[in-house]
Protein backbone atom coordinates (compact mmCIF):
# COMPACT_ATOMS: atom_id res chain seq x y z
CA UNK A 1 0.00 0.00 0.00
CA UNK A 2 1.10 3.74 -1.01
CA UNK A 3 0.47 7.16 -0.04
CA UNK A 4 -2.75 8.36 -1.63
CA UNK A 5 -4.42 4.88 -1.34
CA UNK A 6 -8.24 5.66 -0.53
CA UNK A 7 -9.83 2.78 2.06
CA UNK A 8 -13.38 1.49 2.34
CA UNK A 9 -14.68 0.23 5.70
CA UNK A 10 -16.82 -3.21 4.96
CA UNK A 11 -18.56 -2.19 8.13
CA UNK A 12 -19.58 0.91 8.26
CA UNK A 13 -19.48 4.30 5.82
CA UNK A 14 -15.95 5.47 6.36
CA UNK A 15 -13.15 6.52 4.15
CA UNK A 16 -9.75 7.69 4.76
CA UNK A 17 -7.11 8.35 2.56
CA UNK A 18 -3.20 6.47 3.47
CA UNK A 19 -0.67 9.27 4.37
CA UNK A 20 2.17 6.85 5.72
CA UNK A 21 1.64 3.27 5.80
CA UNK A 22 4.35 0.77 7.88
CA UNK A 23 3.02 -2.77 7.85
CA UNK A 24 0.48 -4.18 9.18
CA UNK A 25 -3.73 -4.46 8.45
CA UNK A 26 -5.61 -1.48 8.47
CA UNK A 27 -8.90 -1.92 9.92
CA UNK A 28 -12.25 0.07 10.39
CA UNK A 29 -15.26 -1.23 12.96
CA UNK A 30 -13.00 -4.37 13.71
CA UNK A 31 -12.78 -5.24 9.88
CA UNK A 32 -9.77 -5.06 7.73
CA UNK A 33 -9.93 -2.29 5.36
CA UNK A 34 -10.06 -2.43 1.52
CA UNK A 35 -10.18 -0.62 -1.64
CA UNK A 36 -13.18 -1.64 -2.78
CA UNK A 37 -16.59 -1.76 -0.99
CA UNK A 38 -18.00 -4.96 -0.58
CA UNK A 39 -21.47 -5.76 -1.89
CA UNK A 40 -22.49 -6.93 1.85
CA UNK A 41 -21.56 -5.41 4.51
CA UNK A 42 -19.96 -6.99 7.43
CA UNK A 43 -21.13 -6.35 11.33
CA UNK A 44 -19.43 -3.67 13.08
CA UNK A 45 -17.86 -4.68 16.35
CA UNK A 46 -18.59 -3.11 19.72
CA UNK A 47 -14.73 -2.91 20.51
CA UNK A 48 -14.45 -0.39 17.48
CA UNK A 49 -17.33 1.43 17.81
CA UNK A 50 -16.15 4.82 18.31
CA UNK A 51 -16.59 6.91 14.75
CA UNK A 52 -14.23 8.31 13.11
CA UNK A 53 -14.49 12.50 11.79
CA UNK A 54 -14.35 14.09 8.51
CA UNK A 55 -10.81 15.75 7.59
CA UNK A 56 -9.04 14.57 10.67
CA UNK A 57 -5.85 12.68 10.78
CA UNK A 58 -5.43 9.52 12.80
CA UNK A 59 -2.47 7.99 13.77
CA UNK A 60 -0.82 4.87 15.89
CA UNK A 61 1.55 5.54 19.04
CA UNK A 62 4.85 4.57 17.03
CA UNK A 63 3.70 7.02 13.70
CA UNK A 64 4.48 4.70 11.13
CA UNK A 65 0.74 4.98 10.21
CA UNK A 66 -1.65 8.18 9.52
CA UNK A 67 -4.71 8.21 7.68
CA UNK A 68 -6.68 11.13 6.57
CA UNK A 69 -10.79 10.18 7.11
CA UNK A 70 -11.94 11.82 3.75
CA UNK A 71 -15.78 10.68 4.86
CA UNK A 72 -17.23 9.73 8.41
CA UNK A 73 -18.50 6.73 9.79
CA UNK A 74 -19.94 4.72 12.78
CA UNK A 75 -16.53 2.50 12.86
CA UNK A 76 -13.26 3.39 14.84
CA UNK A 77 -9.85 2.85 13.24
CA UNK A 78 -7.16 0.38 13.98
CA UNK A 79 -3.92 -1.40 12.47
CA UNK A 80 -3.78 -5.24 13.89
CA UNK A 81 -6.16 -4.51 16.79
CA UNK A 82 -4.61 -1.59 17.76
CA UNK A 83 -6.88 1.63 18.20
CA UNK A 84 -6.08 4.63 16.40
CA UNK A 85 -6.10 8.55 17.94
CA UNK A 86 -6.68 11.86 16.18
CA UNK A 87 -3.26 13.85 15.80
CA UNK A 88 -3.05 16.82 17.51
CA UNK A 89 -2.72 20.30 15.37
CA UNK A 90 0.62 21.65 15.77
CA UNK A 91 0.69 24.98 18.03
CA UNK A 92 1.24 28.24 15.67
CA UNK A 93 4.45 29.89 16.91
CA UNK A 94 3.75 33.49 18.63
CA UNK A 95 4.35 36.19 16.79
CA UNK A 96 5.25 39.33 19.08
């Protein structure tokens, strides 16, 4: 997988776009991730439940993933079980 690859969840509605991939499985509502939507979808698990937001950037504890959720959904993400966190925005240096 590459930077720019767009992911469907197979559980819920949401889309995010790869920004640095390491290796391992994306996954969205407990369900690897994929590039194409599949015609049924699969059940969402409780564990990953959580939703992720529109134009925010999610990304594991060691950054060798972020993702870029292009549209929302009821599904939280993770890479091999692991959850996922928003990044924080950078703080704007004061100008004086």
């Amino acid at each position: 997988m590459k930077p720019g690859t767009r992911l469907k969840s197979a559980a819920c509605d949401t889309e995010v776009m790869v920004i640095k991939c390491g290796s391992g499985t994306i996954e969205c509502g407990g369900v690897p991730m994929g590039e194409a939507k599949p015609a049924e979808a699969a059940v969402l698990s409780s564990d990953f439940s959580g939703g992720t937001l529109m134009g925010k950037r999610y990304v594991d504890a060691s950054g060798a993933f972020e993702l870029l959720c292009v549209k929302p959904g009821k599904g939280s993400l993770a890479v091999d079980g692991t959850a996922l966190v928003t990044k924080d925005a950078k703080p704007l240096p004061a100008s004086d």
